[in-house]
C-alpha atoms as a PDB file:
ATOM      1  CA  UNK A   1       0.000   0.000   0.000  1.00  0.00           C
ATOM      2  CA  UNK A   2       1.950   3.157  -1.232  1.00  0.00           C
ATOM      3  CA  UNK A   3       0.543   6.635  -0.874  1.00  0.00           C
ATOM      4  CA  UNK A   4       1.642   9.427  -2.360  1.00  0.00           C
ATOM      5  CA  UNK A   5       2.945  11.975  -0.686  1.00  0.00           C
ATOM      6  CA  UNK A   6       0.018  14.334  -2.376  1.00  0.00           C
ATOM      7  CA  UNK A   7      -2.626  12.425  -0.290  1.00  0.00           C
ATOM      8  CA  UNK A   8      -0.980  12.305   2.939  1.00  0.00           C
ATOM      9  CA  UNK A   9      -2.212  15.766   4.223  1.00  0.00           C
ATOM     10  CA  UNK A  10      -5.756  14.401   3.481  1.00  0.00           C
ATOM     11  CA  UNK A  11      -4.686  10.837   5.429  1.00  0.00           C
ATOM     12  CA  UNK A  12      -3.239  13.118   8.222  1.00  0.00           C
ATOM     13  CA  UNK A  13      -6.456  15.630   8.664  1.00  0.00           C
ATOM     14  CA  UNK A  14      -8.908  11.843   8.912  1.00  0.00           C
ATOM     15  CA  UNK A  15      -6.121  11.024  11.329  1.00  0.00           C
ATOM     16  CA  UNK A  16      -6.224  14.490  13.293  1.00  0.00           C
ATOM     17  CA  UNK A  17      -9.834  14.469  13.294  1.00  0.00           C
ATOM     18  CA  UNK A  18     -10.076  11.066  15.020  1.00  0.00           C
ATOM     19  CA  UNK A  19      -7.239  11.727  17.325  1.00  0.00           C
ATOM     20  CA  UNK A  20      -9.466  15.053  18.044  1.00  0.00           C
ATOM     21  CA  UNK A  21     -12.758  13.277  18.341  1.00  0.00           C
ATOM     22  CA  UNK A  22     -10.653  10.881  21.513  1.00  0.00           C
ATOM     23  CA  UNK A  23      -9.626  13.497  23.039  1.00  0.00           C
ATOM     24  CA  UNK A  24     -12.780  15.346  22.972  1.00  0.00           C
ATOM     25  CA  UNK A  25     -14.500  12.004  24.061  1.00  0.00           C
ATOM     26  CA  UNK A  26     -11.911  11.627  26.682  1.00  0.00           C
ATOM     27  CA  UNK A  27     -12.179  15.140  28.196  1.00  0.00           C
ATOM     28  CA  UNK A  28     -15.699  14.699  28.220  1.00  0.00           C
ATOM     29  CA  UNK A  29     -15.363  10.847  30.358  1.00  0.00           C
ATOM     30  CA  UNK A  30     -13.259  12.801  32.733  1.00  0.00           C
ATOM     31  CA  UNK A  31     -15.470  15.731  33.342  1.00  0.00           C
ATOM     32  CA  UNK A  32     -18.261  13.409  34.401  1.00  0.00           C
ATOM     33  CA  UNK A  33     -15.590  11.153  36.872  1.00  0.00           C
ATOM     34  CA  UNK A  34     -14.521  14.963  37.784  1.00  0.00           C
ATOM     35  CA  UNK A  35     -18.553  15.253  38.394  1.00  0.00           C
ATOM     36  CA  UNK A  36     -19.236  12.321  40.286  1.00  0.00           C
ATOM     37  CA  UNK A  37     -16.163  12.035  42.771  1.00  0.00           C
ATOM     38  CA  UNK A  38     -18.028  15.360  43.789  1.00  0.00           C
ATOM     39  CA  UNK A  39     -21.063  14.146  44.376  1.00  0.00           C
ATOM     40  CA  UNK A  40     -19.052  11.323  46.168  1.00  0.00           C
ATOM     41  CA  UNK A  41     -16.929  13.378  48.562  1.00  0.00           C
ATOM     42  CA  UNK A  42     -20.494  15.150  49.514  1.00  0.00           C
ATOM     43  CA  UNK A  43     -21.728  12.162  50.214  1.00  0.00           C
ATOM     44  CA  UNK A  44     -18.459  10.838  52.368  1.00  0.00           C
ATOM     45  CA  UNK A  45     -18.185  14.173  54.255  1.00  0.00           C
ATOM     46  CA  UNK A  46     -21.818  13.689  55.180  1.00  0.00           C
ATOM     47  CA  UNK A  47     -21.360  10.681  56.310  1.00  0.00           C
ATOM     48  CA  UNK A  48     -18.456  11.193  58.532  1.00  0.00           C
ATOM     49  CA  UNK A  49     -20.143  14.279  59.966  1.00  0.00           C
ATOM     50  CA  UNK A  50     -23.253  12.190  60.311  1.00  0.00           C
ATOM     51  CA  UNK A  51     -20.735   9.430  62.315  1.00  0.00           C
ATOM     52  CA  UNK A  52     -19.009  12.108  64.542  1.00  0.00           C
ATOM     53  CA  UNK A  53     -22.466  13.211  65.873  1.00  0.00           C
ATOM     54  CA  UNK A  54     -23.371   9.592  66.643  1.00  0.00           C
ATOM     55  CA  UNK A  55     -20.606   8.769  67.994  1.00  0.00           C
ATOM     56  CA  UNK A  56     -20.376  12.247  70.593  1.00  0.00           C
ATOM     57  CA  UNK A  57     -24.811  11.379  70.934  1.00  0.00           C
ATOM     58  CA  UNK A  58     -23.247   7.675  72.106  1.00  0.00           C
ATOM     59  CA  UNK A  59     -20.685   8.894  74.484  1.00  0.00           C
ATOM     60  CA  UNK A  60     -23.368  11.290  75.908  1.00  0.00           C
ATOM     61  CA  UNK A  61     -25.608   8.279  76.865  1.00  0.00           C
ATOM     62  CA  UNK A  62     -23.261   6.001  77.871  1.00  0.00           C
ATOM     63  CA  UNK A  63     -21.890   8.299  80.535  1.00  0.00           C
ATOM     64  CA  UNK A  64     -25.618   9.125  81.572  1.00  0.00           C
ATOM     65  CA  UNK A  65     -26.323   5.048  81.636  1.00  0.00           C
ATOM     66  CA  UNK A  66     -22.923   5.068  83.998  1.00  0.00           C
ATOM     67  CA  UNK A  67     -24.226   8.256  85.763  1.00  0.00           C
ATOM     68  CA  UNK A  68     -27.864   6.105  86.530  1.00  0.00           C
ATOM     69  CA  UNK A  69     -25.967   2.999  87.469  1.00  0.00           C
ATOM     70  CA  UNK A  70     -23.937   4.429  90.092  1.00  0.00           C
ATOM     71  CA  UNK A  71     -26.818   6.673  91.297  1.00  0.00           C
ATOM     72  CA  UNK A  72     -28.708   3.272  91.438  1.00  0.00           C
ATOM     73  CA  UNK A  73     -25.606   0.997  93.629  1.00  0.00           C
ATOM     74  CA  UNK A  74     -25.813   4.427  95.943  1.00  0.00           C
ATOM     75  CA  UNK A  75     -22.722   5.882  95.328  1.00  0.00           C
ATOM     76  CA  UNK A  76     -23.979   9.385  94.905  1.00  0.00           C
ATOM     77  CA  UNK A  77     -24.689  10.748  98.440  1.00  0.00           C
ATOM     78  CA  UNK A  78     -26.798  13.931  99.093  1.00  0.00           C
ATOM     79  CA  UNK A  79     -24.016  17.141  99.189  1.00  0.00           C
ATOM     80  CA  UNK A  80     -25.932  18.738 102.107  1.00  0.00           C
ATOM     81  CA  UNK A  81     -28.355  16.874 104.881  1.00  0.00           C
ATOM     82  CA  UNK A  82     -30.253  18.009 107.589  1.00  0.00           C
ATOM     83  CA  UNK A  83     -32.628  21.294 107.548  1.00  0.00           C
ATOM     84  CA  UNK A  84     -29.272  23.518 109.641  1.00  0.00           C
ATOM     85  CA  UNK A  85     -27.127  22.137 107.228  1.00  0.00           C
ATOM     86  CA  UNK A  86     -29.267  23.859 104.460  1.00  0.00           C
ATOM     87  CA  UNK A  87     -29.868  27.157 106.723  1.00  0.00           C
ATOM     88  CA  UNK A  88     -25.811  26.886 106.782  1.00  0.00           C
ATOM     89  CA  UNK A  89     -24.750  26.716 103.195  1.00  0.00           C
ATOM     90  CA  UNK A  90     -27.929  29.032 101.947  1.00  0.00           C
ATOM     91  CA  UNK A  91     -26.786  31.633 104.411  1.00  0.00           C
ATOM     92  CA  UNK A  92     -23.061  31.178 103.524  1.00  0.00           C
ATOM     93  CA  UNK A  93     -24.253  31.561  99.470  1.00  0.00           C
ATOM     94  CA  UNK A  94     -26.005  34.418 100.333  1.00  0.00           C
ATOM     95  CA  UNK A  95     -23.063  36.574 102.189  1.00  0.00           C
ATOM     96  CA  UNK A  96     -21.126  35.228  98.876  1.00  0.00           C
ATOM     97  CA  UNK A  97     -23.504  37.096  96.339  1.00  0.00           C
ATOM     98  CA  UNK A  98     -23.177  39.941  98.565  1.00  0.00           C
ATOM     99  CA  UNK A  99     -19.756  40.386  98.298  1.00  0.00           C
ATOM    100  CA  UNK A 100     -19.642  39.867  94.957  1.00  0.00           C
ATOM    101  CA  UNK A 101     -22.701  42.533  94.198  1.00  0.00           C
ATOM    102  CA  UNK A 102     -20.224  44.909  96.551  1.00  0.00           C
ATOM    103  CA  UNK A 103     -17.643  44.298  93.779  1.00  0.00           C
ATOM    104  CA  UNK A 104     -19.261  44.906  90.982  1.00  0.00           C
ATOM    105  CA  UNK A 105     -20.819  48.172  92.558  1.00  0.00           C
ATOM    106  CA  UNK A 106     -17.285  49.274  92.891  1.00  0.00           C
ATOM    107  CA  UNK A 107     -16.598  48.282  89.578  1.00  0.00           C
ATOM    108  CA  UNK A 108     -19.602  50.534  88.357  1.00  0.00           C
ATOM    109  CA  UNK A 109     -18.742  53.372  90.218  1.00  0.00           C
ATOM    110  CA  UNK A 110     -14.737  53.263  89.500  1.00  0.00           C
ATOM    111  CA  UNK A 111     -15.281  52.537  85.820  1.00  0.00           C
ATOM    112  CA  UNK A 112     -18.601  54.134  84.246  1.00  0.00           C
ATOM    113  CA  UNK A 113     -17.994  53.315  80.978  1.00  0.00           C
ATOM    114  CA  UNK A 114     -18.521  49.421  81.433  1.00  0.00           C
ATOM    115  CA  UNK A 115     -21.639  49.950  83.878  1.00  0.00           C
ATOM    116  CA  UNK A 116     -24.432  48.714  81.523  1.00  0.00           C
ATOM    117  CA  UNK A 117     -22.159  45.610  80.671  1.00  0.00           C
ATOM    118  CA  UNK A 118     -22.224  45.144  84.946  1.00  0.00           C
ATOM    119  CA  UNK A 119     -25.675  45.606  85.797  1.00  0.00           C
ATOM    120  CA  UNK A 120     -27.610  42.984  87.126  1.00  0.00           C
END
């Protein structure tokens, strides 16, 4: 099969036009993988956002389950018994709150500016 050398710009323009066509096919194929491993990593980074909050939701119950089950064998005992004991620590909170209503009086007297961020 000899060709001239008149009819090999014809043979090479079929040939560019088919290499064209594959890479035009081929660009296309990889635009769509390009599309769908988008769609996929969507998907994935739902999922794993979907898995930490399960897996925080779990953690929360289990330690409320352990929480119950000691509460349950009695190893939580009551901070504060007996009615004085009460009158005691609600009298001790109290002179606490006043102290620290004293302070931020002082505060809103020695610095005006911040005395709607202080008031109660």
């Amino acid at each position: 099969m000899l060709t001239l050398i008149s009819d090999w710009p014809t043979e090479l323009d079929a040939v560019h036009r088919d290499v064209m066509e594959q890479i035009e096919d081929a660009m296309a194929a990889t635009r769509e993988i390009q599309s769908r491993e988008e769609e996929l990593k969507v998907g994935v980074d739902a999922a794993l956002l979907e898995k930490h909050k399960m897996l925080l939701y779990t953690s929360h119950q289990q330690k409320m389950c352990k929480r119950f089950e000691d509460a349950l064998a009695g190893q939580y005992r009551p901070q504060i018994s007996g009615a004085t004991r009460v009158e005691e620590e609600l009298h001790l909170a109290l002179e606490q709150q006043e102290k620290i209503c004293l302070v931020i009086d002082s505060l809103i007297r020695g610095a005006p500016e911040i005395s709607d961020r202080l008031e109660r």
